[in-house]
Protein backbone atom coordinates (compact mmCIF):
# COMPACT_ATOMS: atom_id res chain seq x y z
CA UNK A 1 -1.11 22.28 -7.40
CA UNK A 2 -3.36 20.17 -9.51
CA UNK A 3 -6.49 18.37 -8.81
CA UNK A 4 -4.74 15.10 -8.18
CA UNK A 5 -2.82 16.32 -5.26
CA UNK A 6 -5.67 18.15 -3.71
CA UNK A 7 -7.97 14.78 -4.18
CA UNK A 8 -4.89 12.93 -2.38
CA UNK A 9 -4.48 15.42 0.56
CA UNK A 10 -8.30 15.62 0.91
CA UNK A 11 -8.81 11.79 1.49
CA UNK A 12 -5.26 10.92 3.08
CA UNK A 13 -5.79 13.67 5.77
CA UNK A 14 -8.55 11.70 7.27
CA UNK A 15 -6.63 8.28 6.95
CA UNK A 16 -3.37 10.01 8.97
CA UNK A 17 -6.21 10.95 11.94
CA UNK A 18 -7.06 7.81 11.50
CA UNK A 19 -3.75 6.46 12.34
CA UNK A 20 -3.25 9.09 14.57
CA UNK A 21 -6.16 8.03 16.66
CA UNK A 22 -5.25 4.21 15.76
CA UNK A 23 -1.88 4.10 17.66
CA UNK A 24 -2.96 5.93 20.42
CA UNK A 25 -5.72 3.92 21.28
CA UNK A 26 -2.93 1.13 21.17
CA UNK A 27 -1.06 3.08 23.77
CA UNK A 28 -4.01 2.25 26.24
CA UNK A 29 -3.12 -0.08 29.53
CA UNK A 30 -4.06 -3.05 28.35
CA UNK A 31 -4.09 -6.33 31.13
CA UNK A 32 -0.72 -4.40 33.00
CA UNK A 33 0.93 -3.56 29.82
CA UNK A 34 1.99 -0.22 29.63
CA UNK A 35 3.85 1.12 26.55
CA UNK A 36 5.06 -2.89 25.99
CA UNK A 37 6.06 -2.57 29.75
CA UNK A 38 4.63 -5.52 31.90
CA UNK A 39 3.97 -3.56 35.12
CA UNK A 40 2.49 -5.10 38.74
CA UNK A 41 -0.42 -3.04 39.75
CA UNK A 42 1.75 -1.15 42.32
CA UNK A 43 4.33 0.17 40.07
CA UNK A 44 1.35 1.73 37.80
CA UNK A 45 0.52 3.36 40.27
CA UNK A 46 3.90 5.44 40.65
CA UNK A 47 4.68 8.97 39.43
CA UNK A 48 7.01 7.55 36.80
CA UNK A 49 4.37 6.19 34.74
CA UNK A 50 2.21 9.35 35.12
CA UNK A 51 4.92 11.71 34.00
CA UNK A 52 5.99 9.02 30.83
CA UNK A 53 1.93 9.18 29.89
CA UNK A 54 1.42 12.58 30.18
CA UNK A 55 4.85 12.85 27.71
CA UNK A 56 3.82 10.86 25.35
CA UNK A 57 0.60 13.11 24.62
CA UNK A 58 2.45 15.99 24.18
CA UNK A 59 4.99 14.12 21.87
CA UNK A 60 1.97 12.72 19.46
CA UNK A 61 0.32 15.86 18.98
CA UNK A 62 3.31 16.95 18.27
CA UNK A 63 4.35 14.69 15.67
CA UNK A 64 0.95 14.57 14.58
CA UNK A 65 1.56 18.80 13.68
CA UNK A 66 4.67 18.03 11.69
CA UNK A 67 3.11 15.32 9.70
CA UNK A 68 -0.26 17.41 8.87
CA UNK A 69 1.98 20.23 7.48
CA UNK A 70 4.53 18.19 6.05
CA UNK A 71 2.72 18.36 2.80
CA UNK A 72 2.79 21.80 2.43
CA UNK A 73 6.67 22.88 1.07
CA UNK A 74 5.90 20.35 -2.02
CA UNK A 75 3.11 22.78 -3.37
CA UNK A 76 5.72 24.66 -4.69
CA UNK A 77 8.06 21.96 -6.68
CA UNK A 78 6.94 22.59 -10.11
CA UNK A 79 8.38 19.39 -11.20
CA UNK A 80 5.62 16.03 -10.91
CA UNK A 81 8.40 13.25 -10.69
CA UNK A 82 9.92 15.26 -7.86
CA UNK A 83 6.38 15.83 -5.88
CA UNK A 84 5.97 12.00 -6.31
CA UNK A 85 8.71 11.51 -4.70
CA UNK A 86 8.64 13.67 -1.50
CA UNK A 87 4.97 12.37 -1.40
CA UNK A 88 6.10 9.34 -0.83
CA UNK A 89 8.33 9.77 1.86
CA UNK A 90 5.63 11.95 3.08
CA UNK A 91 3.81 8.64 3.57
CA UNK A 92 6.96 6.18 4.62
CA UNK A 93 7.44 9.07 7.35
CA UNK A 94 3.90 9.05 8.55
CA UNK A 95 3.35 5.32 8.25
CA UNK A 96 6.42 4.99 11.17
CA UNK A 97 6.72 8.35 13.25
CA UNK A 98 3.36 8.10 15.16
CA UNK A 99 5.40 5.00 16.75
CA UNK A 100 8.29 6.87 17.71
CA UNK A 101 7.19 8.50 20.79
CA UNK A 102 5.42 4.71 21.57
CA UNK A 103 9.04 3.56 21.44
CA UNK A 104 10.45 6.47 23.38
CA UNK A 105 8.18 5.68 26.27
CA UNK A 106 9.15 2.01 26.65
CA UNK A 107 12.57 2.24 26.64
CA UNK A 108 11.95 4.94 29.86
CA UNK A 109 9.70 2.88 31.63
CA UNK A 110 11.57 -0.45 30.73
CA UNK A 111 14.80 1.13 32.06
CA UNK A 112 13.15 2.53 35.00
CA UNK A 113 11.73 -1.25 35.71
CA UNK A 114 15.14 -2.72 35.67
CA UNK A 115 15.97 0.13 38.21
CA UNK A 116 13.45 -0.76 40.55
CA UNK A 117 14.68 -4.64 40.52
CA UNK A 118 11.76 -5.89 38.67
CA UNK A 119 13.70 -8.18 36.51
CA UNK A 120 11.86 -11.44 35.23
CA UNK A 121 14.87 -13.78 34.10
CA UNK A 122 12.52 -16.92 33.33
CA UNK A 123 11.51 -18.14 29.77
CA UNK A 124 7.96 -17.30 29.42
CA UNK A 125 5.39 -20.29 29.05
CA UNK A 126 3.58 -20.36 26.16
CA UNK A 127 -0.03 -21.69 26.68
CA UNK A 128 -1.75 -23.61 23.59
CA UNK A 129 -4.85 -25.16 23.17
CA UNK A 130 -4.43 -28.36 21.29
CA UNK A 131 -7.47 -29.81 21.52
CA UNK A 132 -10.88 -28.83 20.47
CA UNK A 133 -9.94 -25.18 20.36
CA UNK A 134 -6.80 -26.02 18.27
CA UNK A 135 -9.21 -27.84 15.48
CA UNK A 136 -11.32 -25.21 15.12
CA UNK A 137 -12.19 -24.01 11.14
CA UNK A 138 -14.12 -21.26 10.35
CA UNK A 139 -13.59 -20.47 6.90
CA UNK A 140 -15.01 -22.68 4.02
CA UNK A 141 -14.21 -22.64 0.36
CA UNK A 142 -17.77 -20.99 -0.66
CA UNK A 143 -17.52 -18.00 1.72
CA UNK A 144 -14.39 -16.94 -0.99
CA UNK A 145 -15.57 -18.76 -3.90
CA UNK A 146 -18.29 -16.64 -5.86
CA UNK A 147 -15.63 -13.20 -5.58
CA UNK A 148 -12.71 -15.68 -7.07
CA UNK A 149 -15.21 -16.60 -10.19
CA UNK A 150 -15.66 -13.14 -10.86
CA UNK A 151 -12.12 -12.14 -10.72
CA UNK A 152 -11.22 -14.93 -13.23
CA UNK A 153 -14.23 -14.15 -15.19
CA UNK A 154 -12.74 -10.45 -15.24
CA UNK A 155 -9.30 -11.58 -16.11
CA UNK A 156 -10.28 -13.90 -18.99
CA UNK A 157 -12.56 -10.85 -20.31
CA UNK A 158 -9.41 -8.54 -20.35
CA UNK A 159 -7.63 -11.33 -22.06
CA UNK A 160 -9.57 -11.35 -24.95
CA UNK A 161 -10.51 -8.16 -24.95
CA UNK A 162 -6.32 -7.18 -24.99
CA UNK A 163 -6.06 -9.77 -28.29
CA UNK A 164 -8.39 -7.84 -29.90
CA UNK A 165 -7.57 -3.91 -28.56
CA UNK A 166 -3.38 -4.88 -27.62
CA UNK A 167 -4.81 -2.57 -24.36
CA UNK A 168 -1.63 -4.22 -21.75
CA UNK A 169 -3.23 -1.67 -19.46
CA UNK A 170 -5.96 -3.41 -19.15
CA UNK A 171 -4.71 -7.10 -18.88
CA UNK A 172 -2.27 -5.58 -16.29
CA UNK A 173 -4.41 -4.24 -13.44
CA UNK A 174 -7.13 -7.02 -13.83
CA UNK A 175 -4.55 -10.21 -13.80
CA UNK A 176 -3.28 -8.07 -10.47
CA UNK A 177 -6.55 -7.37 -8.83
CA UNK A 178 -7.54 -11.17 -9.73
CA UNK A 179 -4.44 -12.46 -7.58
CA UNK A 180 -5.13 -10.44 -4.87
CA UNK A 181 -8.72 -11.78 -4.72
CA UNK A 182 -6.92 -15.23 -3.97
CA UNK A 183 -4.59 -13.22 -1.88
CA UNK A 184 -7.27 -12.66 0.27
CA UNK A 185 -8.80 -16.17 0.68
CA UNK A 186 -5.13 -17.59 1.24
CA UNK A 187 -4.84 -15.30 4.35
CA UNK A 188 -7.84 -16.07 5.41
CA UNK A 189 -7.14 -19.77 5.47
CA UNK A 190 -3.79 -19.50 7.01
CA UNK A 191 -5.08 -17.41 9.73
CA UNK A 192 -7.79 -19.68 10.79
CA UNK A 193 -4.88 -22.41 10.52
CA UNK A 194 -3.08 -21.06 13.02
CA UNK A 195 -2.78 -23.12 16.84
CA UNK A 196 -5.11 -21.25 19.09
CA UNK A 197 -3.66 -19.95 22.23
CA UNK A 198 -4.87 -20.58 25.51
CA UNK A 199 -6.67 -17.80 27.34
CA UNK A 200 -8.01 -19.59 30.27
CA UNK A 201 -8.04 -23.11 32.39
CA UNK A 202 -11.46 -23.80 30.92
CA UNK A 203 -11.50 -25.61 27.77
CA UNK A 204 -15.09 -24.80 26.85
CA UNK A 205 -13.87 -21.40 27.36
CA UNK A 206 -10.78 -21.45 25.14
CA UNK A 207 -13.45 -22.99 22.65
CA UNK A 208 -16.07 -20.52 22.36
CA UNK A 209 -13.33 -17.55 22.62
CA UNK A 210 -11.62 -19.24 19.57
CA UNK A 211 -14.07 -20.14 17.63
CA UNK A 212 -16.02 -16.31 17.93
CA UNK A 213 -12.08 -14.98 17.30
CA UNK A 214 -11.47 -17.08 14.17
CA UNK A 215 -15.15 -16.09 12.49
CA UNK A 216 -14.22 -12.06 13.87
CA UNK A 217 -11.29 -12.72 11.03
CA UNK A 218 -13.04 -14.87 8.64
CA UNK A 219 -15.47 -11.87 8.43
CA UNK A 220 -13.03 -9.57 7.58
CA UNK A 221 -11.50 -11.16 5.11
CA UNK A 222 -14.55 -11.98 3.24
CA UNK A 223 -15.78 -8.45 3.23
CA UNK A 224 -12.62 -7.34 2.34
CA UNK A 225 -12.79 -9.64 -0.36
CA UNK A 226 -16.28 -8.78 -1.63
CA UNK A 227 -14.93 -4.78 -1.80
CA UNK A 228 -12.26 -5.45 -3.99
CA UNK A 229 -14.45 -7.59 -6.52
CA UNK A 230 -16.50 -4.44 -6.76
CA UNK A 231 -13.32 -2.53 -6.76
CA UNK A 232 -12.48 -4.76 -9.83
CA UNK A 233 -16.19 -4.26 -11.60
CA UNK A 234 -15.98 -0.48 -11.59
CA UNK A 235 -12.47 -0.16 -12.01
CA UNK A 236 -12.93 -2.65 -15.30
CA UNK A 237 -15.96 -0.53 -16.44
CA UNK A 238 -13.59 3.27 -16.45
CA UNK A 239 -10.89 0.84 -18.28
CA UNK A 240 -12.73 -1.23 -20.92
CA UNK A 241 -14.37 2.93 -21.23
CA UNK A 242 -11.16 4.76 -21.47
CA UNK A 243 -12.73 7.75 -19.68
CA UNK A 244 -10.87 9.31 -17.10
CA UNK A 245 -8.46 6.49 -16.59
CA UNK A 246 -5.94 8.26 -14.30
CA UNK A 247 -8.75 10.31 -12.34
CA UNK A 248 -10.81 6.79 -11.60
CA UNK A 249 -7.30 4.98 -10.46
CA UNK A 250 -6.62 7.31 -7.76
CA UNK A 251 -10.23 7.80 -6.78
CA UNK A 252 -11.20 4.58 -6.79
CA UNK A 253 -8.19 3.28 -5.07
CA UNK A 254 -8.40 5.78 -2.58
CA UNK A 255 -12.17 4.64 -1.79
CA UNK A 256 -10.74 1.12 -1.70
CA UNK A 257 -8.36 1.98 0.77
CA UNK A 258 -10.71 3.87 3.00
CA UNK A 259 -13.05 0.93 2.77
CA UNK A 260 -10.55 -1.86 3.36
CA UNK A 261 -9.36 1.15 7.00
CA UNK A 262 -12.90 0.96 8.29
CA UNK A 263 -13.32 -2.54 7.62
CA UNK A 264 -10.31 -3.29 10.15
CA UNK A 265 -11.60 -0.72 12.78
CA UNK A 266 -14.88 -2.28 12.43
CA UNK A 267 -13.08 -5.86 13.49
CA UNK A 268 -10.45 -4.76 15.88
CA UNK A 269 -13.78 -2.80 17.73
CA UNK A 270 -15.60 -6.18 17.50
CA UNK A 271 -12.29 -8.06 18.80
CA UNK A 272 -12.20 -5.09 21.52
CA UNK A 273 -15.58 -6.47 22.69
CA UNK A 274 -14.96 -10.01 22.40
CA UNK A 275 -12.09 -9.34 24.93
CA UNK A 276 -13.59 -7.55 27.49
CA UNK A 277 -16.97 -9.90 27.71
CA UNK A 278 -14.00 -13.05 28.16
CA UNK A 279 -11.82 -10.97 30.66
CA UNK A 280 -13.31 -12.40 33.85
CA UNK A 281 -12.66 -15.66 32.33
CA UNK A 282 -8.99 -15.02 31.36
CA UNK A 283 -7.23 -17.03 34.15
CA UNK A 284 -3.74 -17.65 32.72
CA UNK A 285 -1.42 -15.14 33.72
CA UNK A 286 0.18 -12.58 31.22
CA UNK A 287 3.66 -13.76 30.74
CA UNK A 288 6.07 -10.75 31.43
CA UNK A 289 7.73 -10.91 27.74
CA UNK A 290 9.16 -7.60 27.57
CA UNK A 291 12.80 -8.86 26.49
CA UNK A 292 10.98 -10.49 23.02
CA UNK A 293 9.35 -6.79 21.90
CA UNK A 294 11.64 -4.40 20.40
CA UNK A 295 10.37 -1.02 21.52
CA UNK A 296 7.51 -2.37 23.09
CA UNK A 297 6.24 -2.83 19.45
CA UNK A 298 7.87 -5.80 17.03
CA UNK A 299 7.49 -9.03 18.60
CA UNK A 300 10.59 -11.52 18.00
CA UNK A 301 10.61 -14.71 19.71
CA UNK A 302 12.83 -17.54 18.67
CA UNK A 303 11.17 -19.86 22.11
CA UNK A 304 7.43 -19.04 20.81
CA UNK A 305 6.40 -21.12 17.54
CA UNK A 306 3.55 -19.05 17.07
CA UNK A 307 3.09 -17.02 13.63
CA UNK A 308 0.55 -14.79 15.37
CA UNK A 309 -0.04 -14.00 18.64
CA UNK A 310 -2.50 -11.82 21.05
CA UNK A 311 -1.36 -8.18 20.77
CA UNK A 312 0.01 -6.97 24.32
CA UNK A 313 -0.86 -3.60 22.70
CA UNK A 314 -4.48 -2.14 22.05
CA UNK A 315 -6.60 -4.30 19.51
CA UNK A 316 -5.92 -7.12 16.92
CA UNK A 317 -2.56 -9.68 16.81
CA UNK A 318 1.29 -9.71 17.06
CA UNK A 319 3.44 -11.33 14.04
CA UNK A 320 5.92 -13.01 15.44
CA UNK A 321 9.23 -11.86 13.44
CA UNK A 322 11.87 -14.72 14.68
CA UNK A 323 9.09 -17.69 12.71
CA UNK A 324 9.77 -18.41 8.83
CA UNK A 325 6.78 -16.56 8.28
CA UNK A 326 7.77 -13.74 9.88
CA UNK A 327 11.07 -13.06 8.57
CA UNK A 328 9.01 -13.36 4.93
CA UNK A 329 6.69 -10.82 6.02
CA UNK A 330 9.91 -8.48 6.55
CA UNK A 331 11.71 -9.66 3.32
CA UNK A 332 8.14 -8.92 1.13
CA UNK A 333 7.70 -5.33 2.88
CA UNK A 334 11.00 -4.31 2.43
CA UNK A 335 10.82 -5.83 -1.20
CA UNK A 336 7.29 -3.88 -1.67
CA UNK A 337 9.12 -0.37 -0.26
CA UNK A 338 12.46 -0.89 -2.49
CA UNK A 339 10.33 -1.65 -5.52
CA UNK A 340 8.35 1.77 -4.90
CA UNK A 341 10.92 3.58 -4.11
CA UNK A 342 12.48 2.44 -7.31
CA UNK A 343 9.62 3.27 -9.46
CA UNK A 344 9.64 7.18 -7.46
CA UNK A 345 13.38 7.96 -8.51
CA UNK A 346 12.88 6.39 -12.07
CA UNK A 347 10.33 8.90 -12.41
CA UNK A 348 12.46 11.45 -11.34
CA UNK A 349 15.44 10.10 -13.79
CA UNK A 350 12.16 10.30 -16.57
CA UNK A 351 11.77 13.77 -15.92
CA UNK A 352 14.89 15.25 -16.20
CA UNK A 353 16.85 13.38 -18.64
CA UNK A 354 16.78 15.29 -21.99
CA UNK A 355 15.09 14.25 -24.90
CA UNK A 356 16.63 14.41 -28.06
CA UNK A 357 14.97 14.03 -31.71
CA UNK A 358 17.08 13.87 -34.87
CA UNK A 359 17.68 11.87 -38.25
CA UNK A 360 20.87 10.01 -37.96
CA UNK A 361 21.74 7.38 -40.90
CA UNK A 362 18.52 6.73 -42.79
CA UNK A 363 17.01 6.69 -39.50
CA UNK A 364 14.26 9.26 -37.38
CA UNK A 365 15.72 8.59 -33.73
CA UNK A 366 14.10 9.73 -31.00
CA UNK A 367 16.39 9.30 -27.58
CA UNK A 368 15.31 9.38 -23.84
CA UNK A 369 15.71 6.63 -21.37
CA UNK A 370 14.77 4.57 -23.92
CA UNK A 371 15.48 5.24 -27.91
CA UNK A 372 12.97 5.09 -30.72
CA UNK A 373 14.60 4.16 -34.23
CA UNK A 374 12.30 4.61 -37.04
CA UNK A 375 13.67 4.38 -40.93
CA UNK A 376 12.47 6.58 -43.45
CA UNK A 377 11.54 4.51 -45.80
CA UNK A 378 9.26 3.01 -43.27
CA UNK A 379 7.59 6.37 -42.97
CA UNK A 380 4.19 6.34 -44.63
CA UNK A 381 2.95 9.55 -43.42
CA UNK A 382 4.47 12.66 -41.53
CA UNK A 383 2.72 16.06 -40.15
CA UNK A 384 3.58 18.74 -38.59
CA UNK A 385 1.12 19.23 -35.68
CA UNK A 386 0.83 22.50 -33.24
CA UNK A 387 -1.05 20.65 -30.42
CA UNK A 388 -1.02 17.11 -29.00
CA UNK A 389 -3.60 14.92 -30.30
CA UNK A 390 -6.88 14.65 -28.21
CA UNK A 391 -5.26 10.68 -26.63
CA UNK A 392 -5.68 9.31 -23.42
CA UNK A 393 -2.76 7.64 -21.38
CA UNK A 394 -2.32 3.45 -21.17
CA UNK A 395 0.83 3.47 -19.38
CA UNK A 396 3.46 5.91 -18.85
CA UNK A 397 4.21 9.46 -17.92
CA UNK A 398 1.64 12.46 -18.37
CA UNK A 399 2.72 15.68 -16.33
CA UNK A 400 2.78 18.99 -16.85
CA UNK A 401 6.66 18.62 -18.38
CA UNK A 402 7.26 14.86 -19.87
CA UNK A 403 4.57 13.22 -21.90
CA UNK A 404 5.49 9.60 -22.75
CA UNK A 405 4.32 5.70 -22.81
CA UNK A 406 1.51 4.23 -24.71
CA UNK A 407 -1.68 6.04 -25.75
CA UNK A 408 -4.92 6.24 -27.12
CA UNK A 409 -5.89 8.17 -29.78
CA UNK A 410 -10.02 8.75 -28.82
CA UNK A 411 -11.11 10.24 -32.50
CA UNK A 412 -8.85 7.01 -34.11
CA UNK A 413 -9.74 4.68 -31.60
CA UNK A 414 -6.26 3.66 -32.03
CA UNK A 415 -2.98 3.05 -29.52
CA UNK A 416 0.45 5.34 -30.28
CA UNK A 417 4.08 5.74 -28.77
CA UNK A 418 4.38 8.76 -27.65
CA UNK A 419 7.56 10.85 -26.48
CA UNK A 420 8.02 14.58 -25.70
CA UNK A 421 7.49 18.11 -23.76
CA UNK A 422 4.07 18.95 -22.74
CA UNK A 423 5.34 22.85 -22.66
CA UNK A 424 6.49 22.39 -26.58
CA UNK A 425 4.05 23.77 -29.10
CA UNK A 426 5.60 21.63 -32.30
CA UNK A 427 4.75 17.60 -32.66
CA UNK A 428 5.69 15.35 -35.33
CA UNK A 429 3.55 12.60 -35.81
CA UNK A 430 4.91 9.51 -37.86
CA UNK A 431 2.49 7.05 -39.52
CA UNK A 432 4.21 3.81 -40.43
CA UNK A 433 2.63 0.37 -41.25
CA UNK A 434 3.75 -1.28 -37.97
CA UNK A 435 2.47 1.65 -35.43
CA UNK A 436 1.91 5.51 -35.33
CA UNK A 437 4.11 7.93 -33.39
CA UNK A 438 3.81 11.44 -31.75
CA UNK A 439 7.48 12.81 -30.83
CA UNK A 440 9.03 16.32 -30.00
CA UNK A 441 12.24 17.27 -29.78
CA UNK A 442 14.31 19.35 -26.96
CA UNK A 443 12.67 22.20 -28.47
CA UNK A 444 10.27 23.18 -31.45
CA UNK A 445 13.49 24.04 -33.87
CA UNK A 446 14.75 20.78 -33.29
CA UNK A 447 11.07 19.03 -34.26
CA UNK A 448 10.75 21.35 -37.12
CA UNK A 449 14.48 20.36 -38.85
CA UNK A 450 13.28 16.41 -38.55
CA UNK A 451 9.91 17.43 -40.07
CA UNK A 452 11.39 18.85 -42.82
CA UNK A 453 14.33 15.95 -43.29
CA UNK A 454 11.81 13.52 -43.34
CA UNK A 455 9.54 15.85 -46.29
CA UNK A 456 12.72 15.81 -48.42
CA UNK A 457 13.16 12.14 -48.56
C-alpha cells in the first residue's frame, strides 16, 4: 500500500464519521417528524416508535463497521487501476448506505401509521410569503466579485503561460477551478432567488426569519468561495513549480474538501439555532406530506412549485425532485457518477491491455489503447536507456505497472510521450524534430530488437 492510499484513508476516515454523525443527527424528531413520519404527539409516544429508534442505532453502527473495514481487502490488489476502482465504490457505497437503515425505519413506522388509521388524504397547503419576505436579497455582486477577478486573473496566467510551456495540465485544472468560482456565485444567487416560505402568521416574522436564513446561505457560499480561490493560488503555485504535482492534488483537494465539510456544519449549526430561537413563533402547522418523500428522504412534489424547501429532516433544505430544477439536479449527478465511473474502468482497460513495441513498414509503432507511429527517417536520435528518465507526470497514468501520458523531463525542462512498464528495466527513447519519446515494449527483448532496428537504418 503506498503513501497515496494511506493519505486517502487517513483524511476520508474522519469525513465517513462525519457523515456518520451527519445523518444521524438528521434522524432526530424534528417538529413531529420521525424518520419522514408525521406523527401526533400521542402516537410518539407508543412502543412502536421506541422499538423502530432503538433499531435503527443498532443498524448504523452496524453499517457504520462494514463501511470502516470495507477498505481493508483492497490492500492486497497489487494492481492501481483495479484499487481505483473498488475505491470508488468504496465511496458510492458509503455516500448512500448510512441512509439505508433511515429508509428502513420509515417504511415501518409509515406502514404502522396507515395501520392505526392515521391516513391524511388532503393536498397539503403550501404557505408562501409573497410580500416583503418574498423580495428579500441578500447577496450582492461585490461579496463574489474580488474571488471571480482572481480566478480569471489565474486562468489568463495559465493561458499564456501554456503558449509558451504547451503545459495542457495546467490550462486544464485552472479554466476548471475558474468556472467553479462562478459556480459558486450562481448558486448563491439562485438560492437567495428562491420564494420564501411562510413560517408563521406574522409577516414581520416571516421577514426577519428570511432575511437572517438567506444571509446564513449567502455566508456560506462566499466562504466557500474565498477557500477555493486559495485552493486555486496554492494549487497554481505546486503546478506553475512542477514539484510534487500528484502528491499536492490529492492533498490539497482533500484539505479543500474538509474545508468546504466544516463550512456546511458550521451553517446547518447556525441554521439549527436560527430555528429553535423562531420556534415559538412558528404558527403554521406542519403539513403531514409523507406521501411526497420517498423513504422519508427525497422530496418529489409535482403540487409544490418550490425548488427548495425546509428540510422535515435534521438541518438545512429539501430539493424538490418533481421541479425542472430538480430533475436537472438528478440528470447532472447521475451524469457526474457515469462520467467517473467511466474514467475508473478506462483505467482498468489502461492497465491491462498489452503493450506492444515493434518496427512495422518504415515505421517504430508503439500500440496500446492508443498507437504511436513514428518513421525512421524522422528519427534524429535513439538510446538505449536502463532506467526511466528523472520526469514528472502532466497527465496520464503513473503506477507501479503502466507508465503513460505526457511528461516532464526536470534536467531538460522539456515535455515527452511516454508509454511503457514501470517493472521493465530497458527504455528506448526517440528524439525526433517534432517531440521526444520514452517507450518499452511487452518486455526488455522486445525494446532491445527495435533499438537495434532503428541503429541499422
Amino acid at each position: 500500500m503506498n503513501w497515496t492510499v494511506m493519505i486517502l484513508l487517513l483524511c476520508l476516515y474522519p469525513a465517513i464519521l462525519f457523515v456518520y454523525f451527519f445523518v444521524k443527527m438528521g434522524a432526530t424528531p424534528k417538529k413531529g417528524v420521525y424518520f419522514g413520519v408525521t406523527l401526533t404527539s400521542e402516537l410518539a409516544k407508543e412502543q412502536k416508535v421506541k422499538a423502530v429508534t432503538e433499531s435503527y442505532h443498532k443498524e448504523m453502527k452496524k453499517w457504520l463497521l462494514g463501511i470502516l473495514l470495507m477498505p481493508l481487502p483492497a490492500m492486497f490488489i497489487p494492481w492501481a487501476s483495479v484499487w481505483d476502482l473498488y475505491f470508488l465504490l468504496w465511496i458510492g457505497v458509503s455516500a448512500v448506505a448510512f441512509f439505508v437503515p433511515f429508509a428502513v425505519a420509515n417504511h415501518r413506522l409509515k406502514t404502522w401509521k396507515l395501520e392505526q388509521g392515521f391516513v391524511t388524504n388532503a393536498e397539503p397547503v403550501i404557505y408562501t410569503e409573497l410580500k416583503q419576505a418574498g423580495a428579500i436579497r441578500r447577496v450582492k455582486w461585490f461579496h463574489f466579485a474580488p474571488q471571480a477577478m482572481i480566478s480569471v486573473i489565474a486562468f489568463v496566467a495559465a493561458f499564456l503561460i501554456h503558449k509558451q510551456q504547451g503545459n495542457q495540465l495546467l490550462l486544464l485544472m485552472t479554466g476548471t477551478f475558474s468556472c467553479i468560482t462562478f459556480l459558486y456565485w450562481l448558486v448563491a444567487i439562485w438560492m437567495d432567488r428562491q420564494k420564501t416560505m411562510a413560517v408563521s402568521t406574522d409577516s414581520d416574522v416571516n421577514v426577519n426569519y428570511a432575511r437572517a436564513k438567506k444571509n446564513l446561505w449567502k455566508n456560506f457560499w462566499v466562504a466557500c468561495s474565498h477557500v477555493h480561490m486559495i485552493y486555486i493560488v496554492v494549487q497554481g503555485y505546486f503546478l506553475l513549480k512542477r514539484s510534487n504535482i500528484t502528491l499536492s492534488i490529492w492533498v490539497l483537494a482533500i484539505l479543500y474538501t474538509v474545508a468546504v465539510l466544516v463550512l456546511l456544519f458550521w451553517m446547518l449549526r447556525k441554521k439549527a439555532g436560527l430555528d429553535k430561537r423562531y420556534e415559538d413563533k412558528m404558527d403554521i402547522l406542519r403539513q403531514d406530506t409523507d406521501d411526497y418523500y420517498l423513504w422519508g428522504l427525497i422530496y418529489y412534489n409535482p403540487h409544490d412549485k418550490h425548488t427548495m424547501v425546509e428540510s422535515r429532516n435534521g438541518m438545512g433544505t429539501d430539493t424538490n425532485l418533481a421541479t425542472p430544477v430538480g430533475k436537472g439536479v438528478v440528470v447532472l449527478i447521475a451524469a457526474l457518477a457515469l462520467h467517473v465511473l467511466i474514467l475508473a474502468v478506462s483505467g482498468v482497460v489502461q492497465e491491462f491491455t498489452p503493450i506492444h513495441l515493434q518496427v512495422e513498414e518504415g515505421y517504430v509503432v508503439a500500440s496500446h489503447t492508443n498507437e504511436y507511429r513514428i518513421a525512421l527517417h524522422s528519427i534524429k536520435e535513439a538510446q538505449l536507456l536502463t532506467e526511466w528518465p528523472k520526469m514528472t507526470r502532466n497527465h496520464g497514468w503513473n503506477t507501479d505497472t503502466l507508465v503513460k501520458g505526457s511528461f516532464r523531463l526536470k534536467e531538460e525542462k522539456k515535455d515527452c510521450e511516454v508509454m511503457g512498464y514501470d517493472y521493465n528495466t530497458l527504455f528506448l527513447r526517440i528524439d525526433t524534430s517534432w517531440g521526444t519519446f520514452v517507450f518499452s515494449g511487452v518486455d526488455d527483448e522486445e525494446t532491445k530488437q527495435v533499438y537495434e532496428i532503428i541503429m541499422k537504418e
